[in-house]
C-alpha atoms as a PDB file:
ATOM      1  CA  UNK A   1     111.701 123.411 113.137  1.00  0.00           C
ATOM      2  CA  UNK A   2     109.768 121.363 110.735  1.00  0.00           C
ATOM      3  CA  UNK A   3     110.549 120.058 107.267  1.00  0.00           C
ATOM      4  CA  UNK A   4     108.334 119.783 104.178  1.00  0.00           C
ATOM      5  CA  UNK A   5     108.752 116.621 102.610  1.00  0.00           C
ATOM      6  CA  UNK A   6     107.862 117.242  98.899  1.00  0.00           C
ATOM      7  CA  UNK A   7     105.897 114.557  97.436  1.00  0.00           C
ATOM      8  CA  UNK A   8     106.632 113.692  94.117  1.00  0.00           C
ATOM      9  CA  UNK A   9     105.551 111.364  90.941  1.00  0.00           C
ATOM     10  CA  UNK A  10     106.820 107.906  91.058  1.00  0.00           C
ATOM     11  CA  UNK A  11     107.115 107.471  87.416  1.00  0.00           C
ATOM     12  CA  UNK A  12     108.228 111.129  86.453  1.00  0.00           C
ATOM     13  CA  UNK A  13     109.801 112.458  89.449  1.00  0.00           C
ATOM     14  CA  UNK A  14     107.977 115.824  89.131  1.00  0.00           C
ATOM     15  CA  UNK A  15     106.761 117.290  92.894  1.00  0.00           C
ATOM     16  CA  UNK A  16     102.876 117.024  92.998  1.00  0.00           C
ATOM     17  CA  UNK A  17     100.917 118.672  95.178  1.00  0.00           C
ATOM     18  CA  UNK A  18      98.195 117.872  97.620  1.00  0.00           C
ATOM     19  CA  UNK A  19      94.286 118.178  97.061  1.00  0.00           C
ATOM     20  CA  UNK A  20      93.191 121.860  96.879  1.00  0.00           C
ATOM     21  CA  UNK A  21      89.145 121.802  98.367  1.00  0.00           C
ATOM     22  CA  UNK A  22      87.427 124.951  97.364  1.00  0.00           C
ATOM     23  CA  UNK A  23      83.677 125.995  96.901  1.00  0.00           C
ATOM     24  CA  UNK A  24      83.601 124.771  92.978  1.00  0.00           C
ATOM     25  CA  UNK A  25      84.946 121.220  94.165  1.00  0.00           C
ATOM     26  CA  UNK A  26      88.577 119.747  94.375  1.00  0.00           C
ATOM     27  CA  UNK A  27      91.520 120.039  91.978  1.00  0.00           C
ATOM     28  CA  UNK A  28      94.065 116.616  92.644  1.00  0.00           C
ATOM     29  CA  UNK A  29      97.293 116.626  91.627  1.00  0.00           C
ATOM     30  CA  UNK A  30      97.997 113.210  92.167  1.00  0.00           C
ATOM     31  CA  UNK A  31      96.982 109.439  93.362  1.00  0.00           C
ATOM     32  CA  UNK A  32      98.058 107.705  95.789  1.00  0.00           C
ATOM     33  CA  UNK A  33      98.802 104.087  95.507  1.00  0.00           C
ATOM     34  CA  UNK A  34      99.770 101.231  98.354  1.00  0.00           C
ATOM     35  CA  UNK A  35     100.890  97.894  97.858  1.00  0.00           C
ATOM     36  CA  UNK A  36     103.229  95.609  99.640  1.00  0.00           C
ATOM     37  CA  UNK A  37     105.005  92.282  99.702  1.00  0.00           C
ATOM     38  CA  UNK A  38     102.475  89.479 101.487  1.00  0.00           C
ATOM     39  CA  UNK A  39     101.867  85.821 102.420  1.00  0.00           C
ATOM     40  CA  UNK A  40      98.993  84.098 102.814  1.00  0.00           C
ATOM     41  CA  UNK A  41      98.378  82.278 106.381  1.00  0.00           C
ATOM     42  CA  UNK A  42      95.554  79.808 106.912  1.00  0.00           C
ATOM     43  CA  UNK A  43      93.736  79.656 110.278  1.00  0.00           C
ATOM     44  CA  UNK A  44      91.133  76.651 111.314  1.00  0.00           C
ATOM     45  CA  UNK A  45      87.698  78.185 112.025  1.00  0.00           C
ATOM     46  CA  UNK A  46      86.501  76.988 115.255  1.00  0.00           C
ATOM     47  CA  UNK A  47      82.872  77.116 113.392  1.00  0.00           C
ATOM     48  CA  UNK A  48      83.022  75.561 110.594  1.00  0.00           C
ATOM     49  CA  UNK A  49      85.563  72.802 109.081  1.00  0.00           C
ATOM     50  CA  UNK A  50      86.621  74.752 106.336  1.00  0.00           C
ATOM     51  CA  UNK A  51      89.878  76.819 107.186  1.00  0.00           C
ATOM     52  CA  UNK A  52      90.046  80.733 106.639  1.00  0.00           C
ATOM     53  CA  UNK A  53      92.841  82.208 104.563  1.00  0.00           C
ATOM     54  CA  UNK A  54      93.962  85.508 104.883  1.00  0.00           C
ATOM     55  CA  UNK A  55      96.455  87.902 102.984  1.00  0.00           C
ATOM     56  CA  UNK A  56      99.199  89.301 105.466  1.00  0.00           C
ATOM     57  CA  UNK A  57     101.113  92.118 104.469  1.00  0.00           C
ATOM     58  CA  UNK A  58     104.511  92.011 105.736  1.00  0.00           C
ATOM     59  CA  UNK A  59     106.138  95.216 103.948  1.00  0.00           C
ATOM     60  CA  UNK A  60     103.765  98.155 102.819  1.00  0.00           C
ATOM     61  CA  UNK A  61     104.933 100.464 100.415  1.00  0.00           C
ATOM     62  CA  UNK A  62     102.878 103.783  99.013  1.00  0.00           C
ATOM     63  CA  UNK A  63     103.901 106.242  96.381  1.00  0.00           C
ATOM     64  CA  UNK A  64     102.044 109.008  94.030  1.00  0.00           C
ATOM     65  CA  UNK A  65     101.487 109.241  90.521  1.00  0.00           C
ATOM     66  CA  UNK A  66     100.624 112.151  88.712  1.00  0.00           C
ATOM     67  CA  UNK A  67      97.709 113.015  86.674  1.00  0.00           C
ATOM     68  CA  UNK A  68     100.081 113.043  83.372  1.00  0.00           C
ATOM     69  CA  UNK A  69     101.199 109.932  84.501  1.00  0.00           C
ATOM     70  CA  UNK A  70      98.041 108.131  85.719  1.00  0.00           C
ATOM     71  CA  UNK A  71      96.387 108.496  82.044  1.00  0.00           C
ATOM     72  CA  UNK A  72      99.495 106.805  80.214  1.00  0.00           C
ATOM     73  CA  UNK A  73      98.457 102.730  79.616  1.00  0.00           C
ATOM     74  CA  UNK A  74     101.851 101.571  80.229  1.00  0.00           C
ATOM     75  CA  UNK A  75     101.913 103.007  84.056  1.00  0.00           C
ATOM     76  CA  UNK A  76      98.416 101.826  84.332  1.00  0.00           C
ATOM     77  CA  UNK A  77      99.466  98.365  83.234  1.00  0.00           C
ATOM     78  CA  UNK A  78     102.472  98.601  85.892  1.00  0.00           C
ATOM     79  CA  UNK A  79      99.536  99.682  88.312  1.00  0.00           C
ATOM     80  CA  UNK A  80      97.576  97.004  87.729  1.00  0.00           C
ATOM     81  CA  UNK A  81     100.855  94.307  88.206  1.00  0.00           C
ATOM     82  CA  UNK A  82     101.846  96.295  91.687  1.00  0.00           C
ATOM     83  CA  UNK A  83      98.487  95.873  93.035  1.00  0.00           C
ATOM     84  CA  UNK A  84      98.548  91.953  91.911  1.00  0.00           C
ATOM     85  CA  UNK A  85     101.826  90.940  92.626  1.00  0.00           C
ATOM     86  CA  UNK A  86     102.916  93.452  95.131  1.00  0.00           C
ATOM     87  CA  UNK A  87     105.891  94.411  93.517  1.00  0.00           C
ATOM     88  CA  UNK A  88     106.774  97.866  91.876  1.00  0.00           C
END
């Protein structure tokens, strides 16, 4: 037996549904959005004496918004400080 997890908005709570493809084009219900907690670790680059840095991410995390949701400026705004500090 399986169960049907029902996704739903982050911000509103309301169950979204998944992309419906038909001949006309697609209708989305939602967006999906992943961030996550990281650290940044520095290797030496065996070519060059410049090291490399690179963004690790240690805890991922993914959610949906709506589209009522997505158009508001204040959850785009909290967007735009998940995707930069990694923190929702």
């Amino acid at each position: 037996m399986t169960t049907d997890q029902v996704t739903c908005c982050h911000f509103c709570q309301r169950p979204v549904h998944p992309t419906m493809h038909g001949r006309r084009g697609a209708r989305v219900d939602y967006f999906r959005t992943t961030t996550g907690t990281g650290r940044i670790e520095v290797y030496e680059d065996p070519k060059s004496d410049s090291p490399i840095r690179v963004m690790r991410v240690d805890e991922l995390c993914a959610f949906a918004t709506c589209r009522g949701c997505w158009t508001r400026p204040a959850v785009q705004a909290e967007l735009k400080r998940a995707r930069r500090t990694g923190e929702l």
